[in-house]
Protein backbone atom coordinates (compact mmCIF):
# COMPACT_ATOMS: atom_id res chain seq x y z
CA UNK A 1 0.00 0.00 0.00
CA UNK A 2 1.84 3.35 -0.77
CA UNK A 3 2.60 5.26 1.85
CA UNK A 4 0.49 8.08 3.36
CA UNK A 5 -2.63 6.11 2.06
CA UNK A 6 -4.34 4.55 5.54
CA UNK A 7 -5.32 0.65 5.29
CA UNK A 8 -8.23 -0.16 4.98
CA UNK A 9 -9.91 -1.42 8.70
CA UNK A 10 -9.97 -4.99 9.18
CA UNK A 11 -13.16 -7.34 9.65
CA UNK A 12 -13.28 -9.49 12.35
CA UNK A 13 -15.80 -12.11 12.46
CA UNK A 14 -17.04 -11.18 16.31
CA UNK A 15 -19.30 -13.66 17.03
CA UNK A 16 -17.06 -17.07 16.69
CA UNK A 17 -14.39 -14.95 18.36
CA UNK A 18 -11.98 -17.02 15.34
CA UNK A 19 -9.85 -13.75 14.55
CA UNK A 20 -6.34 -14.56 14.99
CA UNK A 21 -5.98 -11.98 16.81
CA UNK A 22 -9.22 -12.16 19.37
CA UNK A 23 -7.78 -15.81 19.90
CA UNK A 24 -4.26 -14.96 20.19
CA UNK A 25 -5.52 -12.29 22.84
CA UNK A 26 -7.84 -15.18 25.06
CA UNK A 27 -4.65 -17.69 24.71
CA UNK A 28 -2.50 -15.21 26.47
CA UNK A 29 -4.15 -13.21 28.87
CA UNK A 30 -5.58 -17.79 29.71
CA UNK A 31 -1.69 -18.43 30.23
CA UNK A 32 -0.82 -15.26 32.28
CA UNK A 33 -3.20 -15.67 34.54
CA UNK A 34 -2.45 -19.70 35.21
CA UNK A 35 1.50 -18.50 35.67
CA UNK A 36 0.45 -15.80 37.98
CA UNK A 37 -1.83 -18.23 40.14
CA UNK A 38 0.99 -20.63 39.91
CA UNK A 39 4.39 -17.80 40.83
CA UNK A 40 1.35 -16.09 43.69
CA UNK A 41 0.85 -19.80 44.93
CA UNK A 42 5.27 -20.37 45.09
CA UNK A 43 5.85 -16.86 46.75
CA UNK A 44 2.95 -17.17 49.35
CA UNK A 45 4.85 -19.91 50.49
CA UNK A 46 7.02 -16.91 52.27
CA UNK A 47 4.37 -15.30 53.61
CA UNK A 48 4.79 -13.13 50.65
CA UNK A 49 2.07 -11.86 47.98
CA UNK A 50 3.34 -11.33 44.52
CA UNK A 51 3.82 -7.73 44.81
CA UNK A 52 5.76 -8.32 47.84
CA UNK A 53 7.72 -10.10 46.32
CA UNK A 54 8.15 -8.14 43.15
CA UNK A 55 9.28 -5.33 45.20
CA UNK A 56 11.98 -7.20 46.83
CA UNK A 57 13.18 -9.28 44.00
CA UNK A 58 13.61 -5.63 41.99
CA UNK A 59 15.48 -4.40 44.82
CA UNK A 60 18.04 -7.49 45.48
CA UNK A 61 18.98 -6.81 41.57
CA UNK A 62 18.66 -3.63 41.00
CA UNK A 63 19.74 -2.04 44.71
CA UNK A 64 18.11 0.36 46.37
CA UNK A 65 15.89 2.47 44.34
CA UNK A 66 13.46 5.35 44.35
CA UNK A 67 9.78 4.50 45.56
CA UNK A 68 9.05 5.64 41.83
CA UNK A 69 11.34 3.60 40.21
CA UNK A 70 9.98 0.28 41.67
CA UNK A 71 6.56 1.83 40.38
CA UNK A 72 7.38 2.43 36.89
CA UNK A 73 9.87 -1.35 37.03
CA UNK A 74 6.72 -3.30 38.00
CA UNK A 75 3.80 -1.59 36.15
CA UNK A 76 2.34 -0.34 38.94
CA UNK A 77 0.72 2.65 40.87
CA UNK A 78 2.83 4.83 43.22
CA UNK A 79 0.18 4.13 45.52
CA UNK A 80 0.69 0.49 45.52
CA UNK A 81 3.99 0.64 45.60
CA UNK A 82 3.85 3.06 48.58
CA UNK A 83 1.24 0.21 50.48
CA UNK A 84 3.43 -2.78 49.79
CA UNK A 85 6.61 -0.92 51.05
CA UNK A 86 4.96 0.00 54.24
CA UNK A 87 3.76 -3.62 54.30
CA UNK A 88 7.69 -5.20 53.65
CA UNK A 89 8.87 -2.13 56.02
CA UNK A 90 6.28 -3.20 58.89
CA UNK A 91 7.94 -7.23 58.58
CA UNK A 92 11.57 -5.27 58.76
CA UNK A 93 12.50 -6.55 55.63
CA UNK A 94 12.83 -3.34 53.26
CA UNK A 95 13.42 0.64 54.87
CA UNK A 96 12.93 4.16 53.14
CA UNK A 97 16.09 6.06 52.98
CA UNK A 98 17.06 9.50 51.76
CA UNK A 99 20.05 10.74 49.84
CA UNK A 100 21.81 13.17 50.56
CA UNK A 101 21.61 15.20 47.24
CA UNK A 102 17.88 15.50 47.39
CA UNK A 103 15.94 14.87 49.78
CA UNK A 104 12.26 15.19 48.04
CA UNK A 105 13.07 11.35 46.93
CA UNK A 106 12.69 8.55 49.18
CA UNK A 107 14.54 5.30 48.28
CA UNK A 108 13.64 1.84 49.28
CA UNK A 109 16.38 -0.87 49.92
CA UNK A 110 16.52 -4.10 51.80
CA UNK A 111 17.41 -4.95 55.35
CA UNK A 112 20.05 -7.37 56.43
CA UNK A 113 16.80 -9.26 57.07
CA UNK A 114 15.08 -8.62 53.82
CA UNK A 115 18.42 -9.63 51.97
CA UNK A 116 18.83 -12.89 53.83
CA UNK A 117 15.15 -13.65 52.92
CA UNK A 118 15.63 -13.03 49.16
CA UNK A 119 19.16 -14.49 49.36
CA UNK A 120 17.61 -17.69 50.58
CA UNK A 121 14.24 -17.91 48.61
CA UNK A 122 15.35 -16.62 45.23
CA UNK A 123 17.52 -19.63 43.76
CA UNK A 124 14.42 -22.16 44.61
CA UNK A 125 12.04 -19.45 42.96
CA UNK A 126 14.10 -19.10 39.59
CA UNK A 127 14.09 -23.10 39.55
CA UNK A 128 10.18 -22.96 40.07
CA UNK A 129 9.91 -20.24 37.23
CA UNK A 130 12.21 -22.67 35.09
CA UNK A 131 10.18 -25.49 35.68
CA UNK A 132 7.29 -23.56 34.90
CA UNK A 133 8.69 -22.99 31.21
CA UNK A 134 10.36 -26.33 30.81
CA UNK A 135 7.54 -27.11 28.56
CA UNK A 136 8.98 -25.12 25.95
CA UNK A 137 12.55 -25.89 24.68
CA UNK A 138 14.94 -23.07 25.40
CA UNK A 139 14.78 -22.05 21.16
CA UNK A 140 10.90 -21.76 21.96
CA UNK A 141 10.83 -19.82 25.29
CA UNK A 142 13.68 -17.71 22.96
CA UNK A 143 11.26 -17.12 20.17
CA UNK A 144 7.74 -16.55 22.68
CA UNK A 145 9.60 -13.82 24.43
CA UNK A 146 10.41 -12.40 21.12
CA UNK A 147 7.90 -12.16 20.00
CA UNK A 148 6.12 -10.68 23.44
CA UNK A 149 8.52 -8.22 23.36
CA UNK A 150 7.65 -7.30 19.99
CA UNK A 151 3.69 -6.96 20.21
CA UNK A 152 4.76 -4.77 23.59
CA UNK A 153 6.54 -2.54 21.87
CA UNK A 154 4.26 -2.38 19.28
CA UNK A 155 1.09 -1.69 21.35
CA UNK A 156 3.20 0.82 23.41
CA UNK A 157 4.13 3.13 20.14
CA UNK A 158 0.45 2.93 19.18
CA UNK A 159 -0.83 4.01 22.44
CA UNK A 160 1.64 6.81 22.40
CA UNK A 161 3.60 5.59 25.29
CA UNK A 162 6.90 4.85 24.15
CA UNK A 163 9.07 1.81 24.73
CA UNK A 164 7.51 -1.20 26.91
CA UNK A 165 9.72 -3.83 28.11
């Protein structure tokens, strides 16, 4: 189609729901939820929820961060991210600091006691997330996460918000 010219839009056959796309769409947001129920059902183990756990596992790689860096790592609301701190902070395993340099930005690291959970919980919890995928030959979990990245990054430019991970 030249260039400039919009395409035409696309019919999709809404009632058998057999767009590629519309099935594509059910198949995925089927196997995200499954993996979530699954990784929620491994870190509750911990006495963790997922977001708990999110928060800490972004902080043992990443460090100690800004409250609004965690936010915009995991996808979610500063909000949130403020609630599940002050839940991890309440259990002694993660603390608000403040820099020196500016002190409008509050930070959020782990404890000795939040690093010796992660330290001891995150090997077995990579395994589980292995196992998890071991249905897939590493060329195919290569290839599905790919191609996720590629829809992501597609969807992001077309809702105007840049680059998604």
């Amino acid at each position: 189609m030249p260039s400039g010219v919009p395409a035409a839009p696309r019919v999709i056959q809404t009632k058998n729901a057999e767009d590629p796309a519309l099935r594509t769409w059910i198949v995925l947001a089927r196997a995200y939820h499954t993996i979530v129920r699954a990784v929620s059902r491994d870190v509750s183990r911990h006495r963790l929820t997922l977001g708990q756990f999110a928060v800490m596992e972004a902080l043992y790689h990443k460090g100690a961060l800004p409250l609004g860096r965690v936010g915009s790592l995991l996808l979610v609301t500063a909000g949130n991210i403020t609630y599940v701190v002050d839940q991890l902070e309440r259990r002694g395993l993660v603390r608000r600091e403040r820099r020196h340099g500016d002190r409008r930005v509050v930070y959020a690291a782990l404890t000795a006691k939040g690093r010796a959970l992660i330290d001891e919980i995150f090997p077995a919890h990579a395994r589980y997330i292995a196992e998890l995928f071991d249905t897939l030959p590493p060329d195919e979990q290569n290839q599905l996460r790919c191609l996720l990245k590629k829809l992501g990054f597609a969807v992001a430019e077309l809702e105007g918000e840049g680059k998604a991970d």
